[in-house]
PDB file of N, CA and C in Angstrom:
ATOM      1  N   UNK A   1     -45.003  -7.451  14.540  1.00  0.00           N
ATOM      2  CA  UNK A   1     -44.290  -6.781  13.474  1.00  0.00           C
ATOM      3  C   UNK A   1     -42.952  -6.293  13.998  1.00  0.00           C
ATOM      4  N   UNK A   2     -41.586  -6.755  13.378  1.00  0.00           N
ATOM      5  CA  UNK A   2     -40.742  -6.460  13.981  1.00  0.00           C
ATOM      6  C   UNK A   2     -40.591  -5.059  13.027  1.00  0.00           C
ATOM      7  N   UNK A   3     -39.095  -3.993  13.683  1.00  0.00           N
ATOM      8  CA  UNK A   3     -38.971  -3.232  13.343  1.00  0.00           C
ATOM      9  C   UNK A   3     -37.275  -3.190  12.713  1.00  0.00           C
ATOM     10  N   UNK A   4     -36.710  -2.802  11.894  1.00  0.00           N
ATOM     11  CA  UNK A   4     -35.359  -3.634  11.652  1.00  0.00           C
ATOM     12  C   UNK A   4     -34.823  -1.891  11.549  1.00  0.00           C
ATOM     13  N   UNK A   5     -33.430  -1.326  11.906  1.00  0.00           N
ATOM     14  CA  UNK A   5     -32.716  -0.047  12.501  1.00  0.00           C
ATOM     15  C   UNK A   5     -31.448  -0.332  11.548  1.00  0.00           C
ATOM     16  N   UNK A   6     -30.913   0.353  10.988  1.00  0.00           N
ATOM     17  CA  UNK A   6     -29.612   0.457  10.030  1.00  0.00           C
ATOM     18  C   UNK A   6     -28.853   1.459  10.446  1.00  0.00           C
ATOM     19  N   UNK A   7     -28.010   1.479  11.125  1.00  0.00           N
ATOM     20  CA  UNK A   7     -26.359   1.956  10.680  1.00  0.00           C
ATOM     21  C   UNK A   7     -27.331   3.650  12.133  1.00  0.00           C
ATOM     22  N   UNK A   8     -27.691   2.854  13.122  1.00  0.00           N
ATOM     23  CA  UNK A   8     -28.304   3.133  13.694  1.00  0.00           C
ATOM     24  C   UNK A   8     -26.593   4.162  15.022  1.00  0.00           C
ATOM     25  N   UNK A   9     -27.192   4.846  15.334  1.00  0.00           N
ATOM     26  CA  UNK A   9     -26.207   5.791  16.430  1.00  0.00           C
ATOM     27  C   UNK A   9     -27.076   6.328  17.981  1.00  0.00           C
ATOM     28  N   UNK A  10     -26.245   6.700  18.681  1.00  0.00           N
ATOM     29  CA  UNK A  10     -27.075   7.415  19.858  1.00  0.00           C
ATOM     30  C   UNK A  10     -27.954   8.518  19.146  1.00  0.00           C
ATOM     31  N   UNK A  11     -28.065   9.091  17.920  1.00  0.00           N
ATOM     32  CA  UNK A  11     -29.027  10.023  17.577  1.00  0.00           C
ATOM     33  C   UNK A  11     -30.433   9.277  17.111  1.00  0.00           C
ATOM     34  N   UNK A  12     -29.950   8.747  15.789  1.00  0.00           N
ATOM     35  CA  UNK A  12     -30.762   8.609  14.563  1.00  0.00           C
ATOM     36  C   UNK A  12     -30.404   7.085  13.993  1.00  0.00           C
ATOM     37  N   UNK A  13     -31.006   6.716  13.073  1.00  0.00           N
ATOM     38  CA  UNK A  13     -30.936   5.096  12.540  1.00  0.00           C
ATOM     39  C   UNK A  13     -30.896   5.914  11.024  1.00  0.00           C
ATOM     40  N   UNK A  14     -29.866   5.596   9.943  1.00  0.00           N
ATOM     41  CA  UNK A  14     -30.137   5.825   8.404  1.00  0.00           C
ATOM     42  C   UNK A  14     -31.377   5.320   8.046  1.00  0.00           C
ATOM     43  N   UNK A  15     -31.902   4.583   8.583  1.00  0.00           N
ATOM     44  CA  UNK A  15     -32.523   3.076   7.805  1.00  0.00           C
ATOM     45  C   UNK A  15     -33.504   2.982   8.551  1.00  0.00           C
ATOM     46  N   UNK A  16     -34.635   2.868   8.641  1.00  0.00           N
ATOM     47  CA  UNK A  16     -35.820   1.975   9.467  1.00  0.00           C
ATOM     48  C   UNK A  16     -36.676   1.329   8.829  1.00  0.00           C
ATOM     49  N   UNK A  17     -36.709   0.279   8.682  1.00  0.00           N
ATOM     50  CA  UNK A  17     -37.934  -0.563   8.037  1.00  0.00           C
ATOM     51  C   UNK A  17     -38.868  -1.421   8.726  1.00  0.00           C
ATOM     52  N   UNK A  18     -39.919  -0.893   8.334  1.00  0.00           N
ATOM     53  CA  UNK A  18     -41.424  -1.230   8.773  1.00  0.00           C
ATOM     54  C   UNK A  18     -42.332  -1.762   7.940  1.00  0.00           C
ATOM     55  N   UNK A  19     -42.930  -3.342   8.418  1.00  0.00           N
ATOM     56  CA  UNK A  19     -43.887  -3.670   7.715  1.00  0.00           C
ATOM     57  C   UNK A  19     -43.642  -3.252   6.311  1.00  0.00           C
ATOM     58  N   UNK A  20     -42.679  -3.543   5.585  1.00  0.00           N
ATOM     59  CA  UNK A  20     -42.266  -3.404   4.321  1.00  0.00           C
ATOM     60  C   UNK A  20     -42.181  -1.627   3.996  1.00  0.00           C
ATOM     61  N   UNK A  21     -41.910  -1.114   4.870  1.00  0.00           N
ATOM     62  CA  UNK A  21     -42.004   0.653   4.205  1.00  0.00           C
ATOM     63  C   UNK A  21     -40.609   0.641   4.716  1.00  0.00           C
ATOM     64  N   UNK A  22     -39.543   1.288   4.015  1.00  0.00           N
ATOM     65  CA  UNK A  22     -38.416   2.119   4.431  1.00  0.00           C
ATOM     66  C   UNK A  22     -38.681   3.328   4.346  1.00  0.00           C
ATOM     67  N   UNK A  23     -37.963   3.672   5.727  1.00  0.00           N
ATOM     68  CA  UNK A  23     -37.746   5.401   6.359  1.00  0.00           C
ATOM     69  C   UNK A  23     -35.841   5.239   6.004  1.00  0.00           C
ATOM     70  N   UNK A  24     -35.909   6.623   5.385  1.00  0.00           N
ATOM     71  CA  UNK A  24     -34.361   7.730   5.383  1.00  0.00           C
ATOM     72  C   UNK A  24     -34.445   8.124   6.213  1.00  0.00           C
ATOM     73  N   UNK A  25     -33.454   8.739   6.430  1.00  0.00           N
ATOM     74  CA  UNK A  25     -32.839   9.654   7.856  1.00  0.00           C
ATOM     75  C   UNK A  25     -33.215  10.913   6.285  1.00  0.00           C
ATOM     76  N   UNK A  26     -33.182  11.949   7.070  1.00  0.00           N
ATOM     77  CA  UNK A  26     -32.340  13.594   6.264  1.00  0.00           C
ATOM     78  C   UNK A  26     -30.816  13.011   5.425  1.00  0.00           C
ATOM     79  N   UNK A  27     -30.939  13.726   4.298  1.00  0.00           N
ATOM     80  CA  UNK A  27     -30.093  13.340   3.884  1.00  0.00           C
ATOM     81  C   UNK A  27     -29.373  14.753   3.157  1.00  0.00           C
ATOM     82  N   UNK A  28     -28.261  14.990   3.475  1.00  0.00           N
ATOM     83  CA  UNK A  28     -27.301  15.947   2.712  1.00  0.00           C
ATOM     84  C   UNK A  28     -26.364  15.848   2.239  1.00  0.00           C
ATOM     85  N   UNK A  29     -25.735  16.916   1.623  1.00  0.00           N
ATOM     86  CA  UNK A  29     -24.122  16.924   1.259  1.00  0.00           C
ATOM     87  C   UNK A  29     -23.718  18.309   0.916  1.00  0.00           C
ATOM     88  N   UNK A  30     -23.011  18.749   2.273  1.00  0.00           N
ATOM     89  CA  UNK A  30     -22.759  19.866   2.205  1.00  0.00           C
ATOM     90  C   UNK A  30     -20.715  20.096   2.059  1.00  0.00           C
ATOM     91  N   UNK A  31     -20.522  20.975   1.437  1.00  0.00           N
ATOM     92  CA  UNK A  31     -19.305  21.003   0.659  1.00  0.00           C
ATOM     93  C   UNK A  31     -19.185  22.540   1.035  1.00  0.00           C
ATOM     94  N   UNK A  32     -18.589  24.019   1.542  1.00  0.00           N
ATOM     95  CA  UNK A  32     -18.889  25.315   1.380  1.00  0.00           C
ATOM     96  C   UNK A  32     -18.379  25.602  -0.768  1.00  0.00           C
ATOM     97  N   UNK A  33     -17.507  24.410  -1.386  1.00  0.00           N
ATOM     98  CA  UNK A  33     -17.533  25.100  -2.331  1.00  0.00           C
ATOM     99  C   UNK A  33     -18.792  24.072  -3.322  1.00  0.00           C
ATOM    100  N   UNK A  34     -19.273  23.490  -2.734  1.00  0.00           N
ATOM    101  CA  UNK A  34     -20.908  22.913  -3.760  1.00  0.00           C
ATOM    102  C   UNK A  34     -22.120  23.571  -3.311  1.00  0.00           C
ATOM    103  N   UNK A  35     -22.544  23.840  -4.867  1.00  0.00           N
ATOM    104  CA  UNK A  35     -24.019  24.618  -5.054  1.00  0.00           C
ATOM    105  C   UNK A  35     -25.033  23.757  -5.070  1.00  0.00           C
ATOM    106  N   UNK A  36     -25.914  24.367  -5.331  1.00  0.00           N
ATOM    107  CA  UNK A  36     -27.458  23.517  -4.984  1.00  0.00           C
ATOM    108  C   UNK A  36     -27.706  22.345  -5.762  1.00  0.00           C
ATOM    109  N   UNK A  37     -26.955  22.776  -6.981  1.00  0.00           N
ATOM    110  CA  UNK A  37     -26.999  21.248  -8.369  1.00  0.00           C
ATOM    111  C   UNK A  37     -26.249  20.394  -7.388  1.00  0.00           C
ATOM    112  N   UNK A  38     -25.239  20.459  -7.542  1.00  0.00           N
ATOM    113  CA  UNK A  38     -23.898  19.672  -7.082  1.00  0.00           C
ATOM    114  C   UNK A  38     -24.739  19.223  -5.286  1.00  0.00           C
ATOM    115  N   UNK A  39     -24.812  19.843  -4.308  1.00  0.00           N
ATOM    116  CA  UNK A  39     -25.146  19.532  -3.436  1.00  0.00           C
ATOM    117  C   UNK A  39     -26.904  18.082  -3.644  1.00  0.00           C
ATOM    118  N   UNK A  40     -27.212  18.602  -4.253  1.00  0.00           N
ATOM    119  CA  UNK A  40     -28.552  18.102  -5.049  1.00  0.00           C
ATOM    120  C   UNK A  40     -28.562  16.446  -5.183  1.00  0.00           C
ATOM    121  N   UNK A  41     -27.416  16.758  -6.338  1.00  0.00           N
ATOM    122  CA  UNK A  41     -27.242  15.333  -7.230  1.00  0.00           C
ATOM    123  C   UNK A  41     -26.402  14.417  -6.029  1.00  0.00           C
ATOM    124  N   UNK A  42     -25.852  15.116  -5.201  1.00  0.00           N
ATOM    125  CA  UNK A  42     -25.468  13.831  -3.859  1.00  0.00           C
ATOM    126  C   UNK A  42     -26.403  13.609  -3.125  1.00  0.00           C
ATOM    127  N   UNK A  43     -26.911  14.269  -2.485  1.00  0.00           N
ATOM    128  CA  UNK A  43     -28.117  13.664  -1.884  1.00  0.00           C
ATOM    129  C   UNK A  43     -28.438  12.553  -2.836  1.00  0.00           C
ATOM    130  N   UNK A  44     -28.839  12.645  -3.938  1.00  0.00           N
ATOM    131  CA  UNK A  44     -30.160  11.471  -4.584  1.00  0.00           C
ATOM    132  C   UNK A  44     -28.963  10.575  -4.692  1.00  0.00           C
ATOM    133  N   UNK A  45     -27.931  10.851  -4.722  1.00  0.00           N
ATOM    134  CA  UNK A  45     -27.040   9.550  -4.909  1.00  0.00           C
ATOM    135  C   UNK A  45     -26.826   8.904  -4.015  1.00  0.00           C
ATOM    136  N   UNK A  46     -26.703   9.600  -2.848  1.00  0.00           N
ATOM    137  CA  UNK A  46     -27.394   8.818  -1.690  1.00  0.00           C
ATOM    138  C   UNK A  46     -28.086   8.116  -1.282  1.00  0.00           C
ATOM    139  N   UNK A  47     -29.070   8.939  -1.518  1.00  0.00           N
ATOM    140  CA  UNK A  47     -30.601   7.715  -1.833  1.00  0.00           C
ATOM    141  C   UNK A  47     -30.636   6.755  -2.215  1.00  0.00           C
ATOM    142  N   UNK A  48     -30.128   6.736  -3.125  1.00  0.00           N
ATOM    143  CA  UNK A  48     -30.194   5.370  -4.330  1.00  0.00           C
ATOM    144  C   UNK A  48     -28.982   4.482  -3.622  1.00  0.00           C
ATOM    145  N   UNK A  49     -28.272   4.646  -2.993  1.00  0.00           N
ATOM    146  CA  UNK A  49     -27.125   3.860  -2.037  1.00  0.00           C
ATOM    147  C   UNK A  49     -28.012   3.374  -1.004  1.00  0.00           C
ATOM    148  N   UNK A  50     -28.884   3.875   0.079  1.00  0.00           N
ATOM    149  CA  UNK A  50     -29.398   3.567   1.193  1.00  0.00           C
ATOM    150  C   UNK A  50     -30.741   2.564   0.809  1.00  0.00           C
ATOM    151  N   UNK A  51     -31.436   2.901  -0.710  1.00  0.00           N
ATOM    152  CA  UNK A  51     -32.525   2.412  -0.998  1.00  0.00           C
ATOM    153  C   UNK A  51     -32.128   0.697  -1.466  1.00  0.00           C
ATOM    154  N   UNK A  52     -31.172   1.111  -1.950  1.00  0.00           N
ATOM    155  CA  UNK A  52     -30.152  -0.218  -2.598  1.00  0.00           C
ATOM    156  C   UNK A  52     -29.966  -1.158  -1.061  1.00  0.00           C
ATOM    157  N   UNK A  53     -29.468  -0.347  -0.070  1.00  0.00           N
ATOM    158  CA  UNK A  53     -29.340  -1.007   0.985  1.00  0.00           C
ATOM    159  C   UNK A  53     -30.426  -1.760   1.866  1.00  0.00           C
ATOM    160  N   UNK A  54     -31.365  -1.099   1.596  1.00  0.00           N
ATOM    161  CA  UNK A  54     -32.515  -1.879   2.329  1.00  0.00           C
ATOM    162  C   UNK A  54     -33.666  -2.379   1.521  1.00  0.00           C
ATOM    163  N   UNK A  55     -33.090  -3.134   0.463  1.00  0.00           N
ATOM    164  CA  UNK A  55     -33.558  -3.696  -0.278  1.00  0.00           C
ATOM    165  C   UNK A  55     -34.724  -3.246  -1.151  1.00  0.00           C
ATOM    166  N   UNK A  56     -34.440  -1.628  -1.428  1.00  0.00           N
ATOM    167  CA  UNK A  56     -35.622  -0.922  -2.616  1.00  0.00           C
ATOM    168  C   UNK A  56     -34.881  -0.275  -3.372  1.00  0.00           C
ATOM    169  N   UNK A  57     -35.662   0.341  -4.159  1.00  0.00           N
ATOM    170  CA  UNK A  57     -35.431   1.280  -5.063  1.00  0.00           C
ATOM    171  C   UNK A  57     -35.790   2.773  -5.554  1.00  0.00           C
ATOM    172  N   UNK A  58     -35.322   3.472  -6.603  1.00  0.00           N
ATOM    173  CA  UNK A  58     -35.870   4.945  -6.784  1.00  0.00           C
ATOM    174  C   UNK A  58     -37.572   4.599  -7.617  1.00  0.00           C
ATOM    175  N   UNK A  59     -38.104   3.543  -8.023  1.00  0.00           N
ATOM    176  CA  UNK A  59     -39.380   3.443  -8.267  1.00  0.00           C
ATOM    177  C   UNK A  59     -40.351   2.717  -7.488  1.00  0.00           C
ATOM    178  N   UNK A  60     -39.587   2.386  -6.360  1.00  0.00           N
ATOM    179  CA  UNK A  60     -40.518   2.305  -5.432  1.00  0.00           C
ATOM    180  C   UNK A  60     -40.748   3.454  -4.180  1.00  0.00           C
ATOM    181  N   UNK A  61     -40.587   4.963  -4.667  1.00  0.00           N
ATOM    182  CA  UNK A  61     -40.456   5.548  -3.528  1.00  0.00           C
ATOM    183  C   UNK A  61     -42.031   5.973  -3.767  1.00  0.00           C
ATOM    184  N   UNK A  62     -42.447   6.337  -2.023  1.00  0.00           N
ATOM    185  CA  UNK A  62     -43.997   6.672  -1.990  1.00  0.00           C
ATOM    186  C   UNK A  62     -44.166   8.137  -1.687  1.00  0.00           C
ATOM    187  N   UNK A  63     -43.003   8.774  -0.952  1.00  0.00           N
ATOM    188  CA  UNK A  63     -43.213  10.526  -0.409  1.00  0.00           C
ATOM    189  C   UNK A  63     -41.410  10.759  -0.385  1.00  0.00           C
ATOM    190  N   UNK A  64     -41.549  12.146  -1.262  1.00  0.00           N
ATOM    191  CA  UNK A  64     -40.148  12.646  -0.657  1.00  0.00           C
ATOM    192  C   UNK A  64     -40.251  13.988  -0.149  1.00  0.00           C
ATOM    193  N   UNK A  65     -39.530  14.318   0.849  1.00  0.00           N
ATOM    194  CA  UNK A  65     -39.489  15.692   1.271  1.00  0.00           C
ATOM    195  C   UNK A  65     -38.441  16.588   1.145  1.00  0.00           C
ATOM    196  N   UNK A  66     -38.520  17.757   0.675  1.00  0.00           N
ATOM    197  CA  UNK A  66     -37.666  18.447   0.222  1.00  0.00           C
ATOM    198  C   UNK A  66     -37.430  19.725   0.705  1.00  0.00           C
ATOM    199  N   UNK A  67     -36.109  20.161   1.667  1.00  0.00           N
ATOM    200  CA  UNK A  67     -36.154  20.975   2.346  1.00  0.00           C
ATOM    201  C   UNK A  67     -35.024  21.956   1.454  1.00  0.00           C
ATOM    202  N   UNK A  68     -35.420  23.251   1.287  1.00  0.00           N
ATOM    203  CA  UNK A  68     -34.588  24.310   0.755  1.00  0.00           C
ATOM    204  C   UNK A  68     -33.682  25.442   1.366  1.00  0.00           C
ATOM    205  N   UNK A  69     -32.417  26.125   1.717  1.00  0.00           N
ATOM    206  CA  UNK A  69     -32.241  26.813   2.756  1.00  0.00           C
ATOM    207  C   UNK A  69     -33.044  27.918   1.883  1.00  0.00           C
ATOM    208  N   UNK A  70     -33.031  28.309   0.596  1.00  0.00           N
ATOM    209  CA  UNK A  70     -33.562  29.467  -0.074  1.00  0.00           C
ATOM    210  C   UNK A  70     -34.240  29.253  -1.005  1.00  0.00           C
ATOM    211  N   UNK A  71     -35.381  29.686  -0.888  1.00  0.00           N
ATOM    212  CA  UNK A  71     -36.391  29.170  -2.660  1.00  0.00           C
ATOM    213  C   UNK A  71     -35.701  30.024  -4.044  1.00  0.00           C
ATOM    214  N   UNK A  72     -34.498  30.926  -3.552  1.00  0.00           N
ATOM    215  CA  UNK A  72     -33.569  31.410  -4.925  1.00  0.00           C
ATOM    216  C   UNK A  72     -33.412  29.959  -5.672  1.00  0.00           C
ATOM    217  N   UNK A  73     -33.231  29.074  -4.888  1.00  0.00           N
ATOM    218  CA  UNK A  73     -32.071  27.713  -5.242  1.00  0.00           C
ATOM    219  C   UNK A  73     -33.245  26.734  -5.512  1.00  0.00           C
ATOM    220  N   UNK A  74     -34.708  27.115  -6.116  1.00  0.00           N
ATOM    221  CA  UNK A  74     -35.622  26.004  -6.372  1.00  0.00           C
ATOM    222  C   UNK A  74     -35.374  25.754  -7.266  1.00  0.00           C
ATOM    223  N   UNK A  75     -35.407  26.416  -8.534  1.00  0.00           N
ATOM    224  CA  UNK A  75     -35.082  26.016 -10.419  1.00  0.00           C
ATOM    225  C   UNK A  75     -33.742  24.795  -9.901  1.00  0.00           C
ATOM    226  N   UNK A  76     -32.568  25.066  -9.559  1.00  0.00           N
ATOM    227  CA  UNK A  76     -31.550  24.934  -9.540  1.00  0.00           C
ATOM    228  C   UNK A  76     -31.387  23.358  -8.964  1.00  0.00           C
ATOM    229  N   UNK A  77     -32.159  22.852  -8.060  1.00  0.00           N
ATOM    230  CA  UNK A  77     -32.715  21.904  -7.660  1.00  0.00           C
ATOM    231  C   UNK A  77     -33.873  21.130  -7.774  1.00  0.00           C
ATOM    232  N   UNK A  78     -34.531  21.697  -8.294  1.00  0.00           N
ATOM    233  CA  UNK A  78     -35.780  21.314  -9.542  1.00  0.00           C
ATOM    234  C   UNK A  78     -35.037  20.349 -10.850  1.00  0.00           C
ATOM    235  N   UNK A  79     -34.404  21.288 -11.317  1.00  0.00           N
ATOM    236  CA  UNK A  79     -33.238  20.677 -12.367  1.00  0.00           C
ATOM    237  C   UNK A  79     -32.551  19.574 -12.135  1.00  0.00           C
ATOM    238  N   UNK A  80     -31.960  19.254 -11.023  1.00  0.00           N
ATOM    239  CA  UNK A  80     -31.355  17.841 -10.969  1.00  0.00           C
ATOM    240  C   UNK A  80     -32.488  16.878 -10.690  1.00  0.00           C
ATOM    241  N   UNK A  81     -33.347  16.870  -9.394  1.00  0.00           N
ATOM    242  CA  UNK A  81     -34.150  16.194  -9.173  1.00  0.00           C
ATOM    243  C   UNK A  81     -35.170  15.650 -10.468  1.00  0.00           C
ATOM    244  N   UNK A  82     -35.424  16.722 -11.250  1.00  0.00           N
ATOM    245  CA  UNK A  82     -36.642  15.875 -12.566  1.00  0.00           C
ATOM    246  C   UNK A  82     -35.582  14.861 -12.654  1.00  0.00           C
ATOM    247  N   UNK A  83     -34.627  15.740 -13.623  1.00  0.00           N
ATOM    248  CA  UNK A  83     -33.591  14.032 -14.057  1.00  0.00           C
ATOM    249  C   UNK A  83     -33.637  12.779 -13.054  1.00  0.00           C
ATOM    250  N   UNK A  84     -33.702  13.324 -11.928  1.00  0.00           N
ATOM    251  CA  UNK A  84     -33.407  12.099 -11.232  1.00  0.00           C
ATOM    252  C   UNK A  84     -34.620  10.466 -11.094  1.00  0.00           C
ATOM    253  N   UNK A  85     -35.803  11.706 -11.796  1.00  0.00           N
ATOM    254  CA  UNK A  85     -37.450  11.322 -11.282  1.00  0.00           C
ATOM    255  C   UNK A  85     -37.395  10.987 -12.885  1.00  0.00           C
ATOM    256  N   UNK A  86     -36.786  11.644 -13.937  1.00  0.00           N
ATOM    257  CA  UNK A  86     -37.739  11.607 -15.412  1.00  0.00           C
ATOM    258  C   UNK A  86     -38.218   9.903 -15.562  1.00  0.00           C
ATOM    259  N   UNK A  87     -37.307   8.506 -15.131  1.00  0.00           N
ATOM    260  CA  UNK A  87     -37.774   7.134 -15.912  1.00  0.00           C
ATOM    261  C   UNK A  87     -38.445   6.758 -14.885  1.00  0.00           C
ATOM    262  N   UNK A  88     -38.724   7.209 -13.580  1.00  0.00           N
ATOM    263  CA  UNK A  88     -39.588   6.361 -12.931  1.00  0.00           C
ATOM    264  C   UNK A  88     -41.332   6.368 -12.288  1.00  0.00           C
ATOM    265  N   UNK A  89     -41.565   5.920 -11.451  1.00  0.00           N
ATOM    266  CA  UNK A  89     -42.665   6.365 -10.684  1.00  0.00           C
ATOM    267  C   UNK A  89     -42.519   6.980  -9.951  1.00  0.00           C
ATOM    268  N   UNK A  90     -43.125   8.429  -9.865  1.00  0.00           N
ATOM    269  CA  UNK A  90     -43.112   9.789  -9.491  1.00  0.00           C
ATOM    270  C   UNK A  90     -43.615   9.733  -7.728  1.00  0.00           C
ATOM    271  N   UNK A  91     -43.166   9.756  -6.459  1.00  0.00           N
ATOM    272  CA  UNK A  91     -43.557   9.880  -5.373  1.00  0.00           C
ATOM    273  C   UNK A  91     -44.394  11.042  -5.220  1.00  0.00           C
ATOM    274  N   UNK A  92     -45.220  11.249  -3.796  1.00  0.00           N
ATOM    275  CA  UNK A  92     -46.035  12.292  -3.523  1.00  0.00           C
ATOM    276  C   UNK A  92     -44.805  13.358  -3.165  1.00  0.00           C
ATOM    277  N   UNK A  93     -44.708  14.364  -3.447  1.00  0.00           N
ATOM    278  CA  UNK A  93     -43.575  15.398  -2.888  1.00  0.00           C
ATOM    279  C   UNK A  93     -44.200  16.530  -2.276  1.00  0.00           C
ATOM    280  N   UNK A  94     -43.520  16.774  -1.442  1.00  0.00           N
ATOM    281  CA  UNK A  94     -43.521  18.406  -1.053  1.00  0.00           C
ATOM    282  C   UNK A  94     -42.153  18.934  -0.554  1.00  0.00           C
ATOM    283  N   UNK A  95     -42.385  20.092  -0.902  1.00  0.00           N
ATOM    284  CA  UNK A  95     -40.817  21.150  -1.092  1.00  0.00           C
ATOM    285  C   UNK A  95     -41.024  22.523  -0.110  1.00  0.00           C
ATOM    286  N   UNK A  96     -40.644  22.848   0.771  1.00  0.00           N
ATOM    287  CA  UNK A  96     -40.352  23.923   1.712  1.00  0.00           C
ATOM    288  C   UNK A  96     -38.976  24.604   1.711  1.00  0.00           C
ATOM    289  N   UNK A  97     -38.792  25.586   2.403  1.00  0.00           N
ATOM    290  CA  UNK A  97     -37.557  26.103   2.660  1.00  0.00           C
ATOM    291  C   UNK A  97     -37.702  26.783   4.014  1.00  0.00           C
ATOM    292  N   UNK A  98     -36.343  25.804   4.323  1.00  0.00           N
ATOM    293  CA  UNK A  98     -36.160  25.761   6.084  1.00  0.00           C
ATOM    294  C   UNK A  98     -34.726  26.387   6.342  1.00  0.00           C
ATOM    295  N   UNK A  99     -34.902  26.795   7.861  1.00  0.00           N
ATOM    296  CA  UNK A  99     -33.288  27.286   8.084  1.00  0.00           C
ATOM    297  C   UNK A  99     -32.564  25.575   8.580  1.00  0.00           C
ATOM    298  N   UNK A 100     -31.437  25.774   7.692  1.00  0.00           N
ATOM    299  CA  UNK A 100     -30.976  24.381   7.924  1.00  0.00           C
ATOM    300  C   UNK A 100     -30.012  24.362   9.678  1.00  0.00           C
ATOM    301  N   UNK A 101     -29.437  22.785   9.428  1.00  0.00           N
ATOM    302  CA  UNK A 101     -28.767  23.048  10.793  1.00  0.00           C
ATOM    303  C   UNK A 101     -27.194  23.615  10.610  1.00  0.00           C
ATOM    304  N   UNK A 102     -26.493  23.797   9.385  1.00  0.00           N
ATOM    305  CA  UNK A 102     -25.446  24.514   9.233  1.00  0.00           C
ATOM    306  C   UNK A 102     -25.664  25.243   7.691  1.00  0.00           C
ATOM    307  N   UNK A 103     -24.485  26.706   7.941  1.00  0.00           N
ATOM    308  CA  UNK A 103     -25.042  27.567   6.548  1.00  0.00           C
ATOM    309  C   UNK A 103     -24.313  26.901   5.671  1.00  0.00           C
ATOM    310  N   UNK A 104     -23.542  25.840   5.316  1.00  0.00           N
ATOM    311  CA  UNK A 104     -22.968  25.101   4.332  1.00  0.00           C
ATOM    312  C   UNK A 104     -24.342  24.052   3.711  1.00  0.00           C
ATOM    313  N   UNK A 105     -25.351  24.109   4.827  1.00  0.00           N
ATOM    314  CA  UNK A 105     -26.531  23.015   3.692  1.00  0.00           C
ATOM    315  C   UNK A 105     -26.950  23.711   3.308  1.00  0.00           C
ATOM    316  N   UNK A 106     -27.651  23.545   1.651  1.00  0.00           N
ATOM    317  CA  UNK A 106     -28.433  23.830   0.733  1.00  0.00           C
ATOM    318  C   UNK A 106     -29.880  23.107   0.579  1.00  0.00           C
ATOM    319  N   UNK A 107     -29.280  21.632   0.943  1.00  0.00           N
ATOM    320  CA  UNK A 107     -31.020  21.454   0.181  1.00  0.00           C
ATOM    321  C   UNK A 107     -30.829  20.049   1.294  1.00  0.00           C
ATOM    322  N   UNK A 108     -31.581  19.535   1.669  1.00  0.00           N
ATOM    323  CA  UNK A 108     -32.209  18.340   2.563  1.00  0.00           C
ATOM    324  C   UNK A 108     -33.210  17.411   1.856  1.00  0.00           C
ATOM    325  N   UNK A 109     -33.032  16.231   2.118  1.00  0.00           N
ATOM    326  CA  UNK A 109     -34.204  15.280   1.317  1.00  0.00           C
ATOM    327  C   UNK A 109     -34.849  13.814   2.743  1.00  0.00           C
ATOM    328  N   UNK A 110     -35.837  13.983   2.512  1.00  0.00           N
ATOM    329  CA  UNK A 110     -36.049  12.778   3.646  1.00  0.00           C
ATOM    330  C   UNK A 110     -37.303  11.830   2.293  1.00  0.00           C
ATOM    331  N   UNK A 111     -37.041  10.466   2.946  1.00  0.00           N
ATOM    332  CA  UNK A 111     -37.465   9.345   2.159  1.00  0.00           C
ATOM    333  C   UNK A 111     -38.219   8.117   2.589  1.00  0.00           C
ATOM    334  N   UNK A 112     -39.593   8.352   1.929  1.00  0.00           N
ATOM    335  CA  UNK A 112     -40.152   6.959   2.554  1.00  0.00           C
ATOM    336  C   UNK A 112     -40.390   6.139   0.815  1.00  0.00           C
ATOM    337  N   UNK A 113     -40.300   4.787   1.314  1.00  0.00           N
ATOM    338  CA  UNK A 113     -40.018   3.560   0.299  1.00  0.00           C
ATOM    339  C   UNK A 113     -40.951   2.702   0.365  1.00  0.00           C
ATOM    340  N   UNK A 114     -41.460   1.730  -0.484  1.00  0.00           N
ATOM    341  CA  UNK A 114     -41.494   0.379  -0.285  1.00  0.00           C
ATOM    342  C   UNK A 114     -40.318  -0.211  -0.262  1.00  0.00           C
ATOM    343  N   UNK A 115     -40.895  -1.139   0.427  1.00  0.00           N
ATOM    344  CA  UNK A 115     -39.338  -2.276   0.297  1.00  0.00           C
ATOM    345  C   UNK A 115     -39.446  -3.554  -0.971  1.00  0.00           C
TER     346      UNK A 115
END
């Protein structure tokens, strides 16, 4: 089983695909003047760029993880994400709130796929 690495660096790979599953890296978008919507709706737009890239999609996702710097900012990110989820097949999720790695992130998303 080979293992195929995307847009790969001395840290981290965006991309890993396995035996037909794609792995995300963490994914953000931190701005100091974007809020949790706005920070939110890039991430998934993201997603949908990287999923596009390794040949899947937002209804083939199987788990997403969702990291919060503050559960103030859950509604607020709740809110973009349904939209983002309302036409498709719904992944397993779970949602925490973590201290991020800078105070400009808000919200973090990591992504596993079919391919």
């Amino acid at each position: 089983m080979s293992i195929e690495r995307i847009g790969s660096n001395d840290r981290m790979s965006k991309i890993v695909k396995h035996n037909g599953t794609v792995y995300l890296c963490g994914q953000t978008a931190s701005d100091p003047e974007w809020d949790t919507a706005e920070q939110t709706q890039r991430c998934l737009d993201k997603i949908d760029a990287l999923l596009a890239e390794a040949g899947s999609e937002r209804n083939k996702l199987l788990s997403i993880t969702i990291y919060v710097r503050d559960m103030k900012d859950f509604a607020a990110m709740n809110a973009v994400y349904d939209a983002w989820v309302a036409d498709c097949e719904k992944p397993a999720r779970a949602c925490v709130e973590a201290r991020m790695a800078r105070p400009d992130v808000l919200v973090e998303f990591t992504v596993i796929a079919a391919q």
